[in-house]
Protein backbone atom coordinates (compact mmCIF):
# COMPACT_ATOMS: atom_id res chain seq x y z
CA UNK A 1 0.00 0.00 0.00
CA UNK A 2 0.69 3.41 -0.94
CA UNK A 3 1.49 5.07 2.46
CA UNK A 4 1.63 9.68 2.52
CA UNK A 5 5.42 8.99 4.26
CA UNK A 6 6.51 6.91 1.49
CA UNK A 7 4.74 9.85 -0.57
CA UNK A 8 7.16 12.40 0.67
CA UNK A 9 9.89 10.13 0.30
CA UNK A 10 9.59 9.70 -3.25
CA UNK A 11 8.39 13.07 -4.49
CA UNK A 12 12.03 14.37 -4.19
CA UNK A 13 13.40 11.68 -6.61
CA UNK A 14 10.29 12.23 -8.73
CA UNK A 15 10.67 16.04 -9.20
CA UNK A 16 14.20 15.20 -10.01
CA UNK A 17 13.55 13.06 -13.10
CA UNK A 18 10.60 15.50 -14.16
CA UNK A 19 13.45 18.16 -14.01
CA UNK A 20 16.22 16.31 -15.86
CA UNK A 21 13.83 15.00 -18.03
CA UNK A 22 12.11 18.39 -18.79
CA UNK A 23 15.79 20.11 -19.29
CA UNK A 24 16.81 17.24 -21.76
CA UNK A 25 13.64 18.07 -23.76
CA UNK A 26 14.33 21.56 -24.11
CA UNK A 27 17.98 21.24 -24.30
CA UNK A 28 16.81 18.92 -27.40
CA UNK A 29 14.04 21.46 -29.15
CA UNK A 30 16.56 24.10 -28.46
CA UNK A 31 19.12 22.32 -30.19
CA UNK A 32 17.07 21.78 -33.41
CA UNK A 33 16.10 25.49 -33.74
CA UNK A 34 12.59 24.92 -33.01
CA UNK A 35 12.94 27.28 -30.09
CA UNK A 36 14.52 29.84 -32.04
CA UNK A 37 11.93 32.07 -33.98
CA UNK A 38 10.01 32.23 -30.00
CA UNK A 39 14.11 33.27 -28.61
CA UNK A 40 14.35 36.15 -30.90
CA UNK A 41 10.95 37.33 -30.98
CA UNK A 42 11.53 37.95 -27.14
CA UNK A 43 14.82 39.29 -28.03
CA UNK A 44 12.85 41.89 -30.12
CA UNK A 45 10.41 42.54 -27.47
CA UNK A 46 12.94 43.49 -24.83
CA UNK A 47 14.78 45.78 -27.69
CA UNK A 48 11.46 48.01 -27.96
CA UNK A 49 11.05 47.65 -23.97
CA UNK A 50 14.52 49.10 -23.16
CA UNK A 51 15.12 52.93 -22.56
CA UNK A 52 15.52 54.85 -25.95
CA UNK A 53 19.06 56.36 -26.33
CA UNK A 54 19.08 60.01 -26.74
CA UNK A 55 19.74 61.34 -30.63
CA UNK A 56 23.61 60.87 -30.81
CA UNK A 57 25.05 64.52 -31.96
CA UNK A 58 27.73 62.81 -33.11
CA UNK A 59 26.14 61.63 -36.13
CA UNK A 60 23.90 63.55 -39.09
CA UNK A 61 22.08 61.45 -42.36
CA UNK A 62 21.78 63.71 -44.72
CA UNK A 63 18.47 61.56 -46.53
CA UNK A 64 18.08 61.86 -50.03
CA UNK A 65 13.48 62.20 -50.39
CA UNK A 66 11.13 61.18 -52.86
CA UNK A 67 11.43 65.45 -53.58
CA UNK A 68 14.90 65.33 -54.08
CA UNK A 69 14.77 62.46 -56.47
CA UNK A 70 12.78 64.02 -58.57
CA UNK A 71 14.48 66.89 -58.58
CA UNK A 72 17.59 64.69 -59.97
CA UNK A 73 16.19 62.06 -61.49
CA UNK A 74 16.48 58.23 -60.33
CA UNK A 75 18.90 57.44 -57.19
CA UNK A 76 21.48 55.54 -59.73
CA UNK A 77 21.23 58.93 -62.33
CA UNK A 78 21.42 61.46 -60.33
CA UNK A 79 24.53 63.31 -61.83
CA UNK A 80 27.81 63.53 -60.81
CA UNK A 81 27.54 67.03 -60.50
CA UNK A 82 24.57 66.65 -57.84
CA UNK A 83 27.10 64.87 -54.98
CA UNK A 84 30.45 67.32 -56.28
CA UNK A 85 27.70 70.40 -55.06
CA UNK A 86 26.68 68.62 -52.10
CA UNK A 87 30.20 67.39 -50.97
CA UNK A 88 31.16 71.01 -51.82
CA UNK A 89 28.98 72.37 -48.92
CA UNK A 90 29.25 69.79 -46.45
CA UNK A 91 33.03 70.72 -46.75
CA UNK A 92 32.83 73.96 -46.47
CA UNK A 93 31.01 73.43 -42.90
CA UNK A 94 34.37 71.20 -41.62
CA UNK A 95 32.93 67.45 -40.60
CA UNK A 96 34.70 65.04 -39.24
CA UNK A 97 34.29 62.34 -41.67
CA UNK A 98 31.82 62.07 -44.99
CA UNK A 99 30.31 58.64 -45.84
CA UNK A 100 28.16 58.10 -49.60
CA UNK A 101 25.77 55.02 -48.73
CA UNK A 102 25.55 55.52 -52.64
CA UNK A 103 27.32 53.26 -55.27
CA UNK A 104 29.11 55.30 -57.32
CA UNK A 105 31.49 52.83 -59.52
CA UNK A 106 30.81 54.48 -63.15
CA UNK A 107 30.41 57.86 -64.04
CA UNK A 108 27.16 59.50 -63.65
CA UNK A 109 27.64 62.88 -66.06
CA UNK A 110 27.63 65.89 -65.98
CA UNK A 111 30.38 67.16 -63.39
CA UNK A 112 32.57 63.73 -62.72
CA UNK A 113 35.30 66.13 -62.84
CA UNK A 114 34.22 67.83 -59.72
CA UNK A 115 32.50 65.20 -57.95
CA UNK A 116 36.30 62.93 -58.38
CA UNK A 117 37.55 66.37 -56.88
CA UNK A 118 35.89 66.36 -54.07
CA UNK A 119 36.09 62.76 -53.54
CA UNK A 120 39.76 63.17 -53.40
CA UNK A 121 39.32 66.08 -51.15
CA UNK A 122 39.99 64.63 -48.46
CA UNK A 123 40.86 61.50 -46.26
CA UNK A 124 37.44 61.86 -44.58
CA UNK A 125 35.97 60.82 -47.38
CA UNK A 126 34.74 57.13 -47.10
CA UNK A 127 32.94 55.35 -49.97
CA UNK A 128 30.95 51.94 -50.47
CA UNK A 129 31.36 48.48 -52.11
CA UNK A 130 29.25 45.72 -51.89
CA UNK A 131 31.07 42.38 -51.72
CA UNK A 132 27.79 40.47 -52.95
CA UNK A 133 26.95 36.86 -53.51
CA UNK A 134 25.70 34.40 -55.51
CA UNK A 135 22.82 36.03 -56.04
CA UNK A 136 23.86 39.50 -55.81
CA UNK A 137 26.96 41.11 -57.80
CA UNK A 138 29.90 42.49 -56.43
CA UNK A 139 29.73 46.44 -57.09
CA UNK A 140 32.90 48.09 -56.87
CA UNK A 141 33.69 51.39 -54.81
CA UNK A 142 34.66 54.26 -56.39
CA UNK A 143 38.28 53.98 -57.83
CA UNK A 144 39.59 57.54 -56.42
CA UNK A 145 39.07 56.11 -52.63
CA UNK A 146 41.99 53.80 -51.58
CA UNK A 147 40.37 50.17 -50.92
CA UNK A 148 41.79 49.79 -47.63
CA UNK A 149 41.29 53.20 -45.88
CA UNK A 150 38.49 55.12 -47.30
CA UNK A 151 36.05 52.15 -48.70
CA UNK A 152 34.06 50.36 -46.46
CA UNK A 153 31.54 47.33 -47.75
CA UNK A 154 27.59 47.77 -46.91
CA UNK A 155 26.33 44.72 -46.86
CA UNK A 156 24.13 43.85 -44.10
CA UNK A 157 22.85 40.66 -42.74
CA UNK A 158 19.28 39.73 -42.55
CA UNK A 159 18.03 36.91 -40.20
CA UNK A 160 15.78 34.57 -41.49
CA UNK A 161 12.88 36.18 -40.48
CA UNK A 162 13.64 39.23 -42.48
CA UNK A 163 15.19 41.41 -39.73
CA UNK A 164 18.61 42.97 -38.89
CA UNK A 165 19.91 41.79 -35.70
CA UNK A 166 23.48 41.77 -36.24
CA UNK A 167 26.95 43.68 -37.61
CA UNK A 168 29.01 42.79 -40.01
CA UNK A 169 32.18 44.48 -39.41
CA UNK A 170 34.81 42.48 -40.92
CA UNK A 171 34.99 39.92 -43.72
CA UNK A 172 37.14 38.72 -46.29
CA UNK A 173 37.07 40.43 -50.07
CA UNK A 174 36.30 38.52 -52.42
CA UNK A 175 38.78 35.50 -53.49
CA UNK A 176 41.43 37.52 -51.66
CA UNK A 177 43.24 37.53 -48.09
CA UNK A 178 42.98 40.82 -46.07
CA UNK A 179 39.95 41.72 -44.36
CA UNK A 180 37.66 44.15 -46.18
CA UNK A 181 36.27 46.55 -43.29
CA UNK A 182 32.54 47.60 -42.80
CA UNK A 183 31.15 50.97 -44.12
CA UNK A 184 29.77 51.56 -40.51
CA UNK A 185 33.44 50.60 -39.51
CA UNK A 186 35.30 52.85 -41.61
CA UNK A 187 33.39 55.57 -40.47
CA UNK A 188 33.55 55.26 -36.86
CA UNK A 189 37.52 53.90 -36.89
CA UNK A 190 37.97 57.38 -38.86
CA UNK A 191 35.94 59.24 -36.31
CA UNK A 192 37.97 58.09 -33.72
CA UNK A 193 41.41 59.12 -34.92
CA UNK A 194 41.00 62.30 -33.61
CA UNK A 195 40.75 61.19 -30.15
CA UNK A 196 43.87 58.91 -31.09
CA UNK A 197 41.28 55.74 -30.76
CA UNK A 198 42.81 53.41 -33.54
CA UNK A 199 41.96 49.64 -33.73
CA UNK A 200 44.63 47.66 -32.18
CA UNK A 201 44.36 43.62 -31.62
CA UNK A 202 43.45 42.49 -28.37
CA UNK A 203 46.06 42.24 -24.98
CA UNK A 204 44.68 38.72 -24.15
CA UNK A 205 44.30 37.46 -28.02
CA UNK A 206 45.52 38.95 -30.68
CA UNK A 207 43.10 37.69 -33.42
CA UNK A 208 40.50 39.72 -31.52
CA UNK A 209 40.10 43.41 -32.56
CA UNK A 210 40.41 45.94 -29.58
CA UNK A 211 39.00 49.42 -30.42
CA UNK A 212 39.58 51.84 -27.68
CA UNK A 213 37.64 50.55 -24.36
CA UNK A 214 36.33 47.31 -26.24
CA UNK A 215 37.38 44.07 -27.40
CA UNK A 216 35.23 42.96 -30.60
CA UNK A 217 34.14 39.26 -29.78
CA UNK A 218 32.99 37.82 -33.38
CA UNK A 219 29.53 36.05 -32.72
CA UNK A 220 29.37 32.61 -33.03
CA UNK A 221 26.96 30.45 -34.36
CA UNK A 222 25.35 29.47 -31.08
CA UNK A 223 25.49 32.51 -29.23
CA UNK A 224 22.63 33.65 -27.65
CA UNK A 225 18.81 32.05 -29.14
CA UNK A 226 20.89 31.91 -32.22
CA UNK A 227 21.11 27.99 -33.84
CA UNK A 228 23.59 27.73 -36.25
CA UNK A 229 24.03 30.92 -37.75
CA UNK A 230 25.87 31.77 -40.62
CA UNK A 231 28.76 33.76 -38.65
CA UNK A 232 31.37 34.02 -41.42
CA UNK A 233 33.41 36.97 -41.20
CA UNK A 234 33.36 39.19 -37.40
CA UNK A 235 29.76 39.80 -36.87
CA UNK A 236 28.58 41.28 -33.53
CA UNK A 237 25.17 41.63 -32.36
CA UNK A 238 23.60 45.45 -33.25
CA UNK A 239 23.25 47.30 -30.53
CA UNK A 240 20.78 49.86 -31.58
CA UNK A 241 20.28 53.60 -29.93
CA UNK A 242 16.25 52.96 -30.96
CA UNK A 243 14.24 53.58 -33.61
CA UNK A 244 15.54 56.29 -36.52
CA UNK A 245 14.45 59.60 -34.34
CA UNK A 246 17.67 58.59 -32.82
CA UNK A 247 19.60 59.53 -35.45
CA UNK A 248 18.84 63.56 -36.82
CA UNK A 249 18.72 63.82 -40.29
CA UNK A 250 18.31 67.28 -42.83
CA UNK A 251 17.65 66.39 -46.25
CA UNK A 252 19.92 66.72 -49.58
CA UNK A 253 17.89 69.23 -50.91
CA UNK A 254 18.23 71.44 -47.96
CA UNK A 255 22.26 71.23 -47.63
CA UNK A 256 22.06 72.00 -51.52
CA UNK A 257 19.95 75.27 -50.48
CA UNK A 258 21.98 76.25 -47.39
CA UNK A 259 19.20 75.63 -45.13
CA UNK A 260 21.33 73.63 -42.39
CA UNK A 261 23.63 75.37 -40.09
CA UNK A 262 26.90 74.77 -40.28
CA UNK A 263 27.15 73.60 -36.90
CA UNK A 264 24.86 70.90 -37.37
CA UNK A 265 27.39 69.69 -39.44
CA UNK A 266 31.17 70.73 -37.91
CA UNK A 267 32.48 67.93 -36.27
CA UNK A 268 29.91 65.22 -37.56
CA UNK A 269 30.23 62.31 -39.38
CA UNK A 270 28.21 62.79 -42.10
CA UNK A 271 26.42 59.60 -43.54
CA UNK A 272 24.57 60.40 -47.17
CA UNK A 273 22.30 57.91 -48.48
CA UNK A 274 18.53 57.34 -49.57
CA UNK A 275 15.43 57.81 -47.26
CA UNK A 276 12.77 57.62 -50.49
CA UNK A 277 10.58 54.45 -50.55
CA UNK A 278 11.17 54.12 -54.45
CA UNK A 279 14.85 53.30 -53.85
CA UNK A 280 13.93 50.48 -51.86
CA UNK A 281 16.54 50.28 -49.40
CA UNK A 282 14.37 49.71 -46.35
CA UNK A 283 14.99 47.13 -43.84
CA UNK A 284 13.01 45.43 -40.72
CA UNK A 285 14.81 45.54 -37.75
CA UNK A 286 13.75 44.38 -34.08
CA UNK A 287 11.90 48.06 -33.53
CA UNK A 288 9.26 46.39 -36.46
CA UNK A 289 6.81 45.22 -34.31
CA UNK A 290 4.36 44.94 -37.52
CA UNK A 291 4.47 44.33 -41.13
CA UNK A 292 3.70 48.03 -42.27
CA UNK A 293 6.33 49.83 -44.11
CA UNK A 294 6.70 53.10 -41.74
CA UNK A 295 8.23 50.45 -39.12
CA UNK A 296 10.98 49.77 -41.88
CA UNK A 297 14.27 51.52 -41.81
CA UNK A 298 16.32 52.55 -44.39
CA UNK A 299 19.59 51.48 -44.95
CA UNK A 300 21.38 54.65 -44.91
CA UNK A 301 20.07 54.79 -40.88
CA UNK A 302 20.87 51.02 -40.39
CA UNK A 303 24.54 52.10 -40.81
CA UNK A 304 24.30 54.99 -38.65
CA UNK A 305 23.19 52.77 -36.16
CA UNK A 306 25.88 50.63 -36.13
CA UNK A 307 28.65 53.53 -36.09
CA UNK A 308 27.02 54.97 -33.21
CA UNK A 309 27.19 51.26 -31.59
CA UNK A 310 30.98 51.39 -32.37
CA UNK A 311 31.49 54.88 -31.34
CA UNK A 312 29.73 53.92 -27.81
CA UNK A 313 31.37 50.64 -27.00
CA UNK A 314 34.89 52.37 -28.05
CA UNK A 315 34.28 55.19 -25.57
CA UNK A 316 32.46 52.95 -22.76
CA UNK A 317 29.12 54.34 -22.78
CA UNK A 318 27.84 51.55 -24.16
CA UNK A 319 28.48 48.10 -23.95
CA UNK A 320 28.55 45.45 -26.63
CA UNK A 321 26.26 42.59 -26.18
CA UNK A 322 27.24 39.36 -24.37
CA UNK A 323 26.01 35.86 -23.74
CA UNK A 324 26.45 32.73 -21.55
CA UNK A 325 28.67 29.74 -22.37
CA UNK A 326 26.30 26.72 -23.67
CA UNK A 327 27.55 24.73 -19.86
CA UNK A 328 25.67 27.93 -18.24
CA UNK A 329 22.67 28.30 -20.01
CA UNK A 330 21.79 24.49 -19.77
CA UNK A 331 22.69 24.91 -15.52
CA UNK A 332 20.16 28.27 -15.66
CA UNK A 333 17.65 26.06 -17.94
CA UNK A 334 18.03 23.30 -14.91
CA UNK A 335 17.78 25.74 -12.09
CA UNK A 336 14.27 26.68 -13.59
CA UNK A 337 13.24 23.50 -14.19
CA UNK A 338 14.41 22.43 -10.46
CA UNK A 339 12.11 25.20 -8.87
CA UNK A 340 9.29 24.36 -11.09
CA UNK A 341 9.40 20.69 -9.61
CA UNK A 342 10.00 22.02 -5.85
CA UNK A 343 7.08 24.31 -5.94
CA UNK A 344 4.67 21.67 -7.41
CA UNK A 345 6.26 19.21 -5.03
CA UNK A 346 5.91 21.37 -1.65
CA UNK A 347 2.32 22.23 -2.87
CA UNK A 348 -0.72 21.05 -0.98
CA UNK A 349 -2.80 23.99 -1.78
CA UNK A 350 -4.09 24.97 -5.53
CA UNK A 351 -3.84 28.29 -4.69
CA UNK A 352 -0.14 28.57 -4.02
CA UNK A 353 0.46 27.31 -6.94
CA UNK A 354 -1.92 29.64 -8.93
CA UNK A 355 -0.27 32.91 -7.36
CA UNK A 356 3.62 30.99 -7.29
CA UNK A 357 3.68 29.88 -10.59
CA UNK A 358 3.01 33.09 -12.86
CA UNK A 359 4.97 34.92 -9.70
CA UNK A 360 8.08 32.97 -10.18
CA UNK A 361 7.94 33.25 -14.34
CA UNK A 362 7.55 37.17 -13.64
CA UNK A 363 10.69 36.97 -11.74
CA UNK A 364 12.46 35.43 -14.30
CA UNK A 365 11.29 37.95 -16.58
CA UNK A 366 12.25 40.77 -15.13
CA UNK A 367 15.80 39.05 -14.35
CA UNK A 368 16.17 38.54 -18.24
CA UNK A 369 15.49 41.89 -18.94
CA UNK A 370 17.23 43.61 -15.84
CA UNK A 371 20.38 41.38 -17.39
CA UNK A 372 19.55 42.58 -21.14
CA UNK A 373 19.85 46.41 -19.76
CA UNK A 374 23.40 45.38 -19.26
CA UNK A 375 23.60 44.20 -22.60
CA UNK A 376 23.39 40.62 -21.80
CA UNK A 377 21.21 37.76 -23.52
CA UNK A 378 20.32 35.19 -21.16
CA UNK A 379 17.92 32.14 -22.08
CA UNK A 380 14.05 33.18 -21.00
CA UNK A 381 11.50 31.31 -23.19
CA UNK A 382 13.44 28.01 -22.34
CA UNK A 383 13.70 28.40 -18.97
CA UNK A 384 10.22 29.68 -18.83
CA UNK A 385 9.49 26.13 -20.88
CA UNK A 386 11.50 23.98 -18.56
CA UNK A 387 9.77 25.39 -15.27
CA UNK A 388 6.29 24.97 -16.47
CA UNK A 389 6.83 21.46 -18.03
CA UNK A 390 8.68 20.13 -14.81
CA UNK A 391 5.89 21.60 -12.65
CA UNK A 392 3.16 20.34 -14.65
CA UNK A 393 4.62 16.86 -14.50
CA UNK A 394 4.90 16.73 -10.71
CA UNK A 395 1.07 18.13 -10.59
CA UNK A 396 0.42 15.59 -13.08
CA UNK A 397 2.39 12.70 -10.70
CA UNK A 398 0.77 13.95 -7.67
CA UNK A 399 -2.97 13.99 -8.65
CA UNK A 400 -2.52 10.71 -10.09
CA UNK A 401 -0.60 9.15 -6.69
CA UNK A 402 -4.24 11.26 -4.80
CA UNK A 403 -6.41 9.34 -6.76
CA UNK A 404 -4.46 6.10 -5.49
CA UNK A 405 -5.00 6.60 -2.03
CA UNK A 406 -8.57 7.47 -2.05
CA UNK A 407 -8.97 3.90 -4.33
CA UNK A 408 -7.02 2.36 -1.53
């Protein structure tokens, strides 16, 4: 027979399998990627939850508009002469660093002449390649910008759920050996010169790249909800300020009519590139919490996000992000699933459970998200999973071991 002190004897050995057994199981969905898509939808969530970052001064988009496109004609035929006018100005009012988020690898005429002279203006002057694929072509920079100083590549990388979540800031050119730097890179490494900030490899390993108060960690494949990513090249997790408000802009036509003050452009870096929905360089990032385009953002701000990420983790204002070795997520995923079973287990009332249960998932809520404040992503939906699974089980074990005794 059945007797309550054998009961309490076992329940401790019974909560321990439903907790191994529960960890195992998500250990194993996790594993697959099934967990995945649910990981970085929460990621996304706590992105939109988190304080928004003040506009960073450092930084000004000058966005090229539906207006100023037809002003010029299409974003590929605007002329040459267009950017040498533009360049002109922005010159004149002594930024720090100019980047053109516009491929320029052929001549657009009129006035290549002057637009060649002002891209050769200068050191500040950073242009764009994209490395491409095999489904997208290479595109070269322009040829008057030295490949390894003033060109930066702007290709971004798109989860499979159509949204940016990471930085590519190094990767190989194509069929060659030296690492081709990103445009958001470029930019901010340039930047930084003036402070005397200059990338340097890391004290403890020197494949890593240190950049004034941080060490760039590439991402790996497995870091964070991630399953299996396609890491290649040094990728590191965007750290955005918030949505584009965070970044000021002034438009192209308004530089061209000397309608911004030259102090909103002394000392910048100056990122030029298109803001018009028929360029279609418009992107989904963890801010779209919907399918409408006014959640997308355009490229041109996409970049600026990531060179004020750079700038911030350089000068230790902001941190970049960080995870948990694999061994220490699957102990946290176990802790979870441990309480889950211990609650369920020292239960003889419905009620505490009612009121512990969603009171113990808020706690490990708000510990996720306290965490992700400090730029860290710690496992929450599997945890979550684990608890309720290993507590259901011992409610499960219990009510049937109930109905035994009142048979008996």
């Amino acid at each position: 027979m059945f007797k309550f002190g054998q009961e309490r004897n076992v329940i401790p050995i019974v909560g321990a399998i439903a907790s191994v057994a529960a960890t195992l199981l998500i250990l194993g969905l996790r594993s697959l990627g099934t967990l995945e898509w649910l990981e970085l939808v929460t990621y996304d969530v706590m992105m939109r939850l988190r304080p928004i970052q003040p506009p960073d001064s450092r930084i000004l988009v000058v966005g090229i508009t539906e207006q100023d496109i037809q002003d010029q004609g299409s974003i590929l035929q605007f002329p040459d002469r267009a950017y040498a006018d533009l360049l002109a100005k922005l010159w004149t009012a002594r930024p720090r660093v100019i980047g053109l988020d516009i491929y320029r690898d052929k001549p657009v005429e009129p006035g290549h002449a002057d637009f060649v002279k002002q891209l050769k203006r200068s050191d500040r002057m950073i242009g764009i390649t994209k490395v491409g694929d095999e489904r997208q072509p290479t595109i070269q920079p322009p040829k008057e910008l030295p490949i390894d100083s003033q060109v930066g590549f702007n290709d971004v990388l798109v989860d499979r759920d159509g949204i940016i979540r990471r930085a590519l800031f190094f990767q190989p050119e194509e069929k060659g050996e030296k690492n081709l730097a990103s445009f958001s890179l470029q930019l901010a490494g340039r930047y930084l010169l003036d402070d005397d900030i200059e990338p340097q490899p890391s004290l403890h390993n020197p494949d890593l790249m240190r950049l004034g108060k941080a060490t760039f960690v590439p991402l790996q494949p497995n870091d964070g909800s991630y399953v299996n990513a396609n890491t290649e090249g040094q990728q590191v997790l965007l750290n955005y300020r918030g949505m584009m408000h965070t970044i000021p802009m002034v438009t192209f036509g308004d530089v061209l009519n000397n309608k911004v003050p030259a102090n909103l452009i002394r000392d910048r870096i100056i990122l030029i590139g298109s803001v018009a929905e028929s360029a279609k360089d418009f992107f989904k990032t963890p801010f779209s919490a919907g399918q409408s385009d006014e959640q997308r953002m355009p490229g041109v701000f996409v970049h600026a996000q990531m060179v004020s990420q750079f700038l911030d983790a350089a000068t230790g204002k902001r941190q970049l992000f960080w995870f948990w070795p694999d061994a220490i997520e699957g102990v946290w995923i176990l802790g979870w699933s441990i309480l889950g079973a211990v609650l369920a287990g020292r239960s003889r009332r419905p009620l505490f459970l009612l009121i512990a249960t969603p009171l113990s998932l808020l706690v490990l809520g708000v510990t996720c998200f306290l965490i992700f404040l400090q730029a860290g992503w710690i496992p929450l939906i599997p945890p979550a999973l684990g608890f309720m699974l290993s507590t259901g089980s011992m409610v499960a074990y219990m009510g049937q071991q109930a109905q035994k005794q009142q048979k008996w």
